[in-house]
C-alpha atoms as a PDB file:
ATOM      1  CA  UNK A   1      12.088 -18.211  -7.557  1.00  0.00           C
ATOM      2  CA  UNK A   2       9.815 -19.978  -9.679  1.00  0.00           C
ATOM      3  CA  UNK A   3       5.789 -18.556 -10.101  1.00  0.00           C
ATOM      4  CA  UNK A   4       2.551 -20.672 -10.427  1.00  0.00           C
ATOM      5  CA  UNK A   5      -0.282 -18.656 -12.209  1.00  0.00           C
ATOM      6  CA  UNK A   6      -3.626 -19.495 -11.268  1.00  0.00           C
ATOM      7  CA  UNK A   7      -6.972 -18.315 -13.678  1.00  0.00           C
ATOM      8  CA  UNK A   8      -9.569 -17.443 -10.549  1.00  0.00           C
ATOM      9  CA  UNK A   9     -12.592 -15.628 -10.013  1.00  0.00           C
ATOM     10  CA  UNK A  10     -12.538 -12.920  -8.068  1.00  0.00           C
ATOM     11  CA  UNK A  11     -16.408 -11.260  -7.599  1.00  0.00           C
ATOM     12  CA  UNK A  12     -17.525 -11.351 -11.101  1.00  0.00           C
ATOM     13  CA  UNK A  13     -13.944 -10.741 -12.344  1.00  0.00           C
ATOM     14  CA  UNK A  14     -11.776 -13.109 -13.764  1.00  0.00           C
ATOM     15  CA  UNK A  15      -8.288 -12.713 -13.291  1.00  0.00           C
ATOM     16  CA  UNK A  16      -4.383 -14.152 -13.451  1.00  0.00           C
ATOM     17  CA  UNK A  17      -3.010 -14.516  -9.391  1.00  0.00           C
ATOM     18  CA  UNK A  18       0.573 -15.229  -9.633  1.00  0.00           C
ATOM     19  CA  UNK A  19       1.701 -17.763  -6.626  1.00  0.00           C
ATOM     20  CA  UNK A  20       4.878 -18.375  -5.415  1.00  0.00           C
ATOM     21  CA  UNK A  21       5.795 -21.979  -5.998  1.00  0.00           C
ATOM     22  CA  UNK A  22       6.358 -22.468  -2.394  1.00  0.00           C
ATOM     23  CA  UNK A  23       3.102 -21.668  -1.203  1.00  0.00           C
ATOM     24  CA  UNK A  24       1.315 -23.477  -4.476  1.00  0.00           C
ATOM     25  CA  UNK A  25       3.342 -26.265  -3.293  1.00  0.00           C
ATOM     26  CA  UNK A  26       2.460 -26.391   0.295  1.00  0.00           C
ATOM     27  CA  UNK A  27      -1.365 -25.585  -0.147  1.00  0.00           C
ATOM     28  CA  UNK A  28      -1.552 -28.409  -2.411  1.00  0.00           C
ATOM     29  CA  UNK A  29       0.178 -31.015   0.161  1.00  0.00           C
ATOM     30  CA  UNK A  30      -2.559 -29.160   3.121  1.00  0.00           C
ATOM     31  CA  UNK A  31      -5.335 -30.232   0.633  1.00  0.00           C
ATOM     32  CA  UNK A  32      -3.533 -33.930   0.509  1.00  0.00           C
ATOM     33  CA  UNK A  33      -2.277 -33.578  -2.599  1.00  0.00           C
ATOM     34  CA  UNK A  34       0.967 -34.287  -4.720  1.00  0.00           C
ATOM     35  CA  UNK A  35       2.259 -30.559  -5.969  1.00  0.00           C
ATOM     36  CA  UNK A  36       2.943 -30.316  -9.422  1.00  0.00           C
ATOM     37  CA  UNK A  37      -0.049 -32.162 -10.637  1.00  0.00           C
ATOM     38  CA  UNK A  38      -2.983 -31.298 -12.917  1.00  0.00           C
ATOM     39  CA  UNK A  39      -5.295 -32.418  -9.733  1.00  0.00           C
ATOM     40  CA  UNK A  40      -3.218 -30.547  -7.390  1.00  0.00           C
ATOM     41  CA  UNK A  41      -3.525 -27.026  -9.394  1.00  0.00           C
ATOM     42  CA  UNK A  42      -7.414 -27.404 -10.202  1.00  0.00           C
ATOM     43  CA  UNK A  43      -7.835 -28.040  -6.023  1.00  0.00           C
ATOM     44  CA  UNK A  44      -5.630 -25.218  -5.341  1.00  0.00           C
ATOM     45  CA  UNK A  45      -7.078 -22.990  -7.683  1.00  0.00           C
ATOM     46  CA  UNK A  46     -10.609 -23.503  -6.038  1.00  0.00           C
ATOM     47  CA  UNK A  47      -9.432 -23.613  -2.624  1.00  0.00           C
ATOM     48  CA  UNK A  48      -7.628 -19.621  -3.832  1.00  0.00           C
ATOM     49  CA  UNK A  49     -11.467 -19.064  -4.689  1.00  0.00           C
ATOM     50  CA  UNK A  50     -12.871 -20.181  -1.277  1.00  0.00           C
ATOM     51  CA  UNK A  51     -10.402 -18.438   0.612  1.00  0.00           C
ATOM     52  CA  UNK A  52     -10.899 -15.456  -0.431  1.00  0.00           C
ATOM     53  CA  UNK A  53     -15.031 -15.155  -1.770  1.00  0.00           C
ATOM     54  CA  UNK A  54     -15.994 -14.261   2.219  1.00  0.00           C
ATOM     55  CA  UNK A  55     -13.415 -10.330   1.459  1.00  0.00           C
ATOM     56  CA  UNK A  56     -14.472  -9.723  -1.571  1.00  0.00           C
ATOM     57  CA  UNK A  57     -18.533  -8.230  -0.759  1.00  0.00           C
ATOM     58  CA  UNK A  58     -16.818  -6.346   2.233  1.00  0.00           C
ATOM     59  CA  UNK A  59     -13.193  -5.183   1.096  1.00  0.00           C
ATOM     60  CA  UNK A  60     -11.984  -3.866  -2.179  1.00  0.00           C
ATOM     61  CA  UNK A  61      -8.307  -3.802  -1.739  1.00  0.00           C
ATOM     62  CA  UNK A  62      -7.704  -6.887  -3.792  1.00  0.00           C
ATOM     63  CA  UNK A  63      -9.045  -4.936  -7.288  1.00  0.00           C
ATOM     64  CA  UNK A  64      -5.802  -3.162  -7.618  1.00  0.00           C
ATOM     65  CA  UNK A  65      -3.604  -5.884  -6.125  1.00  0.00           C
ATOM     66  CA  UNK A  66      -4.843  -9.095  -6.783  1.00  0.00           C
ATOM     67  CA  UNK A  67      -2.055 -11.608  -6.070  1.00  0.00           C
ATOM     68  CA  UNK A  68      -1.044  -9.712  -2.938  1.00  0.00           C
ATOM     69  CA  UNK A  69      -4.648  -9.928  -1.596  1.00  0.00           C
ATOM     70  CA  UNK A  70      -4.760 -13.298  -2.354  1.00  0.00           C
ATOM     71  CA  UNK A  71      -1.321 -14.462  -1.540  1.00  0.00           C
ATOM     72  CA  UNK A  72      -1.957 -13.134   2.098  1.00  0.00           C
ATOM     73  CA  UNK A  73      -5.472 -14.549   2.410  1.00  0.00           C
ATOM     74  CA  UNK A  74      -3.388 -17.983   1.816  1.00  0.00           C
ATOM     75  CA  UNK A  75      -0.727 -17.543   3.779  1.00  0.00           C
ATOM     76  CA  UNK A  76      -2.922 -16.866   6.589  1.00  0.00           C
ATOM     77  CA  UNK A  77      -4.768 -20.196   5.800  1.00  0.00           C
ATOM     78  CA  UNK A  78      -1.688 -22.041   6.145  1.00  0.00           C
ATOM     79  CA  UNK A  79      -0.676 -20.704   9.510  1.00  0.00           C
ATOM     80  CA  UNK A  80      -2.272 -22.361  12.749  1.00  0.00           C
ATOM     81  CA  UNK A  81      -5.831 -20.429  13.355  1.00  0.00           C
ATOM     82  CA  UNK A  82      -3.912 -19.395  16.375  1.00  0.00           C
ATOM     83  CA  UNK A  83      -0.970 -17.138  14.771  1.00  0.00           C
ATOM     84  CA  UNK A  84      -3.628 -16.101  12.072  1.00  0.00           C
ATOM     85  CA  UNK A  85      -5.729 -14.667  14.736  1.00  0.00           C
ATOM     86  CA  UNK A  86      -2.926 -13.054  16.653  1.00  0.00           C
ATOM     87  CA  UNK A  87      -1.469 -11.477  12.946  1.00  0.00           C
ATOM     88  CA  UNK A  88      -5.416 -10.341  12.376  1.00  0.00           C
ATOM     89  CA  UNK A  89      -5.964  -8.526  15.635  1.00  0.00           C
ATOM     90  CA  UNK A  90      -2.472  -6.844  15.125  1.00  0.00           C
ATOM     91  CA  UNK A  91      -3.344  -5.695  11.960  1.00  0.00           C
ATOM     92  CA  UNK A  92      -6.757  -4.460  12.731  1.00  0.00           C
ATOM     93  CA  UNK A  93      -5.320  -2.404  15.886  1.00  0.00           C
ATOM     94  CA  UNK A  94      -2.466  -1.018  13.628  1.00  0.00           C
ATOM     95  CA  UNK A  95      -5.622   0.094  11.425  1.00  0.00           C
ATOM     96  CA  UNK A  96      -7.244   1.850  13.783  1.00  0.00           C
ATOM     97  CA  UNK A  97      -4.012   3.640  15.051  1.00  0.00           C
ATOM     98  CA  UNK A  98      -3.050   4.700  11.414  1.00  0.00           C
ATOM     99  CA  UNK A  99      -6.500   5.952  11.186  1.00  0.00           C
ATOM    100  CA  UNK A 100      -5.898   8.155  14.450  1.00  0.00           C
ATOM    101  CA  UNK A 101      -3.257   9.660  13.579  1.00  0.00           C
END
C-alpha cells in the first residue's frame, strides 16, 4: 500500500499526515484534479487544512494522532453529506453511551 505524506498545519503546529494513496488520489480527482501532480498535492494539502481547522479550537484528539484525525475528517468529506451525517450521529450516541457506562 503505497503512503502520500502531506506537510500541514494543524493549530499552530506543523506536522507530517501520512495519507493513504487511495484517498490522496480520490480527494485530488473531488477537487478536479489529475492525482499524482505537483498541483494536485498543493490542493490536497490545503483542502487537509480546511477540513480539519473547524476540530481543532474544540477537540484535541488529533495532537496525539494526527493522521488518524485527519484521515477520518477526509474520509468523511468524501462520503455523501448524507452517510457522513448518519456515521456522525452514530458516533456521537456511541459517545454518550460509553460515557454512561
Amino acid at each position: 500500500m503505497a503512503i502520500v505524506r502531506y506537510h500541514i498545519r494543524l493549530s499552530k503546529q506543523r506536522t507530517t499526515i501520512s495519507l493513504d494513496k487511495t484517498l490522496s488520489d480520490l480527494i485530488a480527482l473531488k477537487l478536479g484534479f489529475k492525482p499524482n501532480t505537483t498541483k494536485a498535492h498543493t490542493t490536497v494539502r490545503k483542502r487537509l487544512e480546511h477540513i480539519t481547522a473547524p476540530y481543532l479550537t474544540y477537540h484535541q484528539e488529533w495532537f496525539h494522532k494526527p493522521s488518524q484525525f485527519v484521515m477520518e475528517k477526509i474520509i468523511l468529506d468524501l462520503v455523501v453529506k448524507k452517510l457522513s451525517d448518519q456515521y456522525c450521529d452514530y458516533n456521537y450516541k456511541n459517545t454518550l453511551t460509553d460515557d454512561q457506562e
